[in-house]
N, C-alpha and C. Protein backbone atom coordinates (compact mmCIF):
# COMPACT_ATOMS: atom_id res chain seq x y z
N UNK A 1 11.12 20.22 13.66
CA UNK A 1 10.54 19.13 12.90
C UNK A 1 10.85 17.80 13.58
N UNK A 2 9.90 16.89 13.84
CA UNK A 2 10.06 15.82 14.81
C UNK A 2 9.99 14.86 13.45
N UNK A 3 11.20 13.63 13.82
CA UNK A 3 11.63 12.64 13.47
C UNK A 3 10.09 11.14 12.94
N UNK A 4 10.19 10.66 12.24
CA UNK A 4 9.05 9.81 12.25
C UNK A 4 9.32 8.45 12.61
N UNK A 5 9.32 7.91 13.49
CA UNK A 5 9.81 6.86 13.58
C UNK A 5 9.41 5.94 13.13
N UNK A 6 7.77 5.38 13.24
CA UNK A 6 7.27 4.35 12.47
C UNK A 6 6.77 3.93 11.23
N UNK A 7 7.14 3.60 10.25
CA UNK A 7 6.62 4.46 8.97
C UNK A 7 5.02 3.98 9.14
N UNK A 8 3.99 3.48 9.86
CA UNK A 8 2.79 3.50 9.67
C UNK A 8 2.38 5.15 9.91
N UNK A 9 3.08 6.00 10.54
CA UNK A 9 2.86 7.34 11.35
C UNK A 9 2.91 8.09 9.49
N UNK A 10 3.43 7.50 8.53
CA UNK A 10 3.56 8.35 7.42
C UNK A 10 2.50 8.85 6.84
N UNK A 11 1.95 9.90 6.45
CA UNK A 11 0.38 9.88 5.56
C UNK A 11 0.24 9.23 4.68
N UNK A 12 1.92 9.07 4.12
CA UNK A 12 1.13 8.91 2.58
C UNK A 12 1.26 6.93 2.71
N UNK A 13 1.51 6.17 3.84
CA UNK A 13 1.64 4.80 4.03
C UNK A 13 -0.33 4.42 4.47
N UNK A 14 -0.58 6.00 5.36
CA UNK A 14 -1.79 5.32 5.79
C UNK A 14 -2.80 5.94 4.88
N UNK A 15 -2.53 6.68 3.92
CA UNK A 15 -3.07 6.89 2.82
C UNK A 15 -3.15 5.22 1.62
N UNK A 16 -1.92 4.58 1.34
CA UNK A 16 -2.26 3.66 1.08
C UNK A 16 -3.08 2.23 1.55
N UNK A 17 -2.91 2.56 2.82
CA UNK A 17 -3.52 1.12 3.67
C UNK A 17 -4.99 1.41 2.89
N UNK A 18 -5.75 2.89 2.99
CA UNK A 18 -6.84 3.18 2.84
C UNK A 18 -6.83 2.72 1.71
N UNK A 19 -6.53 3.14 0.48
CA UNK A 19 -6.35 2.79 -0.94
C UNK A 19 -6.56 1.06 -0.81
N UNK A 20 -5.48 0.08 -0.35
CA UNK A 20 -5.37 -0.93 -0.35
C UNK A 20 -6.61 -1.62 -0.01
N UNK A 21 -7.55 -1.03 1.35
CA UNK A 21 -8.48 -1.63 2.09
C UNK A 21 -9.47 -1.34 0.59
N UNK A 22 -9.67 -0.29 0.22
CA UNK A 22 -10.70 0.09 -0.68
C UNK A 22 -10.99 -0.86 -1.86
N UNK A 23 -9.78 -1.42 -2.50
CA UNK A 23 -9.38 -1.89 -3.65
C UNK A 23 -9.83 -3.35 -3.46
N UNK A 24 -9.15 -3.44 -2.25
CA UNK A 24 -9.94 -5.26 -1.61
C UNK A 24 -11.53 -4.95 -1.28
N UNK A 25 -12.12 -4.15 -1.32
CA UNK A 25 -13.42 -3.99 -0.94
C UNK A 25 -14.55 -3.94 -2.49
N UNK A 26 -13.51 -3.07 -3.05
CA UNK A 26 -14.67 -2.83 -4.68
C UNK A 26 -14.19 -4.27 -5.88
N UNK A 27 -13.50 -4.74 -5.48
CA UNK A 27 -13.07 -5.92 -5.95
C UNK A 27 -13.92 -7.42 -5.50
N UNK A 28 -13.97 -6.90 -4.68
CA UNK A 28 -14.94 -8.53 -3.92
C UNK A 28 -16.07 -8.65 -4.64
N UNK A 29 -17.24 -7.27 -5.10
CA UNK A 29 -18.37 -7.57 -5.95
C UNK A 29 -18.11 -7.31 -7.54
N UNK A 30 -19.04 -7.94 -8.00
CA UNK A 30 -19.63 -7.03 -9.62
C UNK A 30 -18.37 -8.19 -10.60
N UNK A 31 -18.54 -7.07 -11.77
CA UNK A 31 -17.70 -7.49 -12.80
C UNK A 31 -16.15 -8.06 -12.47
N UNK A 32 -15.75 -7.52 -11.29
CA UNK A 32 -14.41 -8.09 -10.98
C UNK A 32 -14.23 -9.31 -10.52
N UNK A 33 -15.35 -9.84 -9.95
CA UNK A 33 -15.32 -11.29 -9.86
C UNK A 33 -15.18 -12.24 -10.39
N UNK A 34 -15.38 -12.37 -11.73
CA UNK A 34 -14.99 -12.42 -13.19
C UNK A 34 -13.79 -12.94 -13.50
N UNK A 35 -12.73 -12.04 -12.88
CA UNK A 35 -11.46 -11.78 -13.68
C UNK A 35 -10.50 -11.69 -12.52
N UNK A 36 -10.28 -12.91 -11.97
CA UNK A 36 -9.64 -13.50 -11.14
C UNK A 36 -7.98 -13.05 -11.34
N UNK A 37 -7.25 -13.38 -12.37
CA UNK A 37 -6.06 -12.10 -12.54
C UNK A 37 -6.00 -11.07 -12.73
N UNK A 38 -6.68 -9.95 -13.27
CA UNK A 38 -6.72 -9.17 -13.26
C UNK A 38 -7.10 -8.39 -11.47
N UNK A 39 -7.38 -9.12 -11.04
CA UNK A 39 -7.73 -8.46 -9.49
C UNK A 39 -7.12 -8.86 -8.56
N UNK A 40 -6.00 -10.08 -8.76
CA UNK A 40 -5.05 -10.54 -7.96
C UNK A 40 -3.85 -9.35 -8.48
N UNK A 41 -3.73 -9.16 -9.58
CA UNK A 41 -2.79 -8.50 -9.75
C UNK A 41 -2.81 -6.63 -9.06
N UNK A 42 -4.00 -6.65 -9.15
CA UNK A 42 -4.50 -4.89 -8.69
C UNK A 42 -4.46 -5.28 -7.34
N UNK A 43 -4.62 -6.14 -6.72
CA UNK A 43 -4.54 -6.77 -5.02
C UNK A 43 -2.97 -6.45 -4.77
N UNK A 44 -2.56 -7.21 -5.47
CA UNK A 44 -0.96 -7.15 -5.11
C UNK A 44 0.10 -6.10 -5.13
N UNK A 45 -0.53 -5.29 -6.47
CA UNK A 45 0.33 -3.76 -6.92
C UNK A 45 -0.37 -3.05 -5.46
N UNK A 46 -1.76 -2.46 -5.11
CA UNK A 46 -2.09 -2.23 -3.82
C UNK A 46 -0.75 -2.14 -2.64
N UNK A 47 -0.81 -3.44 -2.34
CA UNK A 47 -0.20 -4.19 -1.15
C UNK A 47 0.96 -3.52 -1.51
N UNK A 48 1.67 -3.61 -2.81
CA UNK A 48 3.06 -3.48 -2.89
C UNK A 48 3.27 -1.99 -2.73
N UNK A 49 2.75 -1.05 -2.53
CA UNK A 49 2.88 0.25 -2.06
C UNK A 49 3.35 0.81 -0.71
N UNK A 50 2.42 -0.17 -0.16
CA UNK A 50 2.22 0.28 1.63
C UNK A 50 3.48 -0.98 1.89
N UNK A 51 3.88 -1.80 1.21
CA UNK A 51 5.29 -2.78 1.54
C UNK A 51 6.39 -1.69 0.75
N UNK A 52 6.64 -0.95 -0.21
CA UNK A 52 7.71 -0.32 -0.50
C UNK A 52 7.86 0.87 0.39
N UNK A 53 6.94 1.78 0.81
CA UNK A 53 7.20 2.61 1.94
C UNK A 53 7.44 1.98 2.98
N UNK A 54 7.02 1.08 3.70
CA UNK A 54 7.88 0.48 5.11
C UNK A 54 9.16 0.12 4.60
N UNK A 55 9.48 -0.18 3.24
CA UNK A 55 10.87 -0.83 3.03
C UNK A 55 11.66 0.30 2.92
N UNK A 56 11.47 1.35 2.37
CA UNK A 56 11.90 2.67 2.23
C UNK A 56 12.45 3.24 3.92
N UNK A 57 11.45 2.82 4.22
CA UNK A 57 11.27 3.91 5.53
C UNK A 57 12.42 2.93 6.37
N UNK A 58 12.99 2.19 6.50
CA UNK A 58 13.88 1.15 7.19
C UNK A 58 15.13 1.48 6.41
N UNK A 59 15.17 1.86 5.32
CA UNK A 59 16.58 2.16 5.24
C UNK A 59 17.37 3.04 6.00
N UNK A 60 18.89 2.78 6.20
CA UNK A 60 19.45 3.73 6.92
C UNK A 60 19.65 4.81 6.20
N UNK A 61 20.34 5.29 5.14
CA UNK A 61 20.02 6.44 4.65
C UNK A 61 18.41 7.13 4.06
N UNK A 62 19.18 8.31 4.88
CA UNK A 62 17.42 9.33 4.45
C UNK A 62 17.47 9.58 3.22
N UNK A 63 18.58 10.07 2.52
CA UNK A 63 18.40 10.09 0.73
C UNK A 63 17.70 8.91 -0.16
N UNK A 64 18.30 7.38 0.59
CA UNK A 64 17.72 6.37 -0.13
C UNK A 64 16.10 6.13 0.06
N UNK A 65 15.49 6.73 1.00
CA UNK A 65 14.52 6.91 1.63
C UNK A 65 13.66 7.42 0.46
């Protein structure tokens, strides 16, 4: 089993980027335009996923991981 070094190499990090890109994409039209907090806030929970796995992934322990 080989070591991961970068956490972008993680699935489930570039699983979120995808998620993240998506969310900024169906957000830009329609009814969400509207509701300017409500879509900053779904922007940010997004983001804060693919930022807690790189933060994860930098710790020195693998349990805290």
């Amino acid at each position: 089993m080989n070591a991961i070094s970068r956490f972008e190499d993680l699935i489930a990090w570039q699983k979120a980027r995808v998620l993240t890109a998506e969310i900024y994409r169906i957000t830009q039209v329609g009814k969400f335009t509207s509701d300017r907090p409500f879509v900053s806030q779904l922007r940010r929970a997004t983001v804060s996923i693919m930022s807690n796995i790189a933060e994860g992934h930098e710790c020195a322990n693998p349990r805290e991981f």
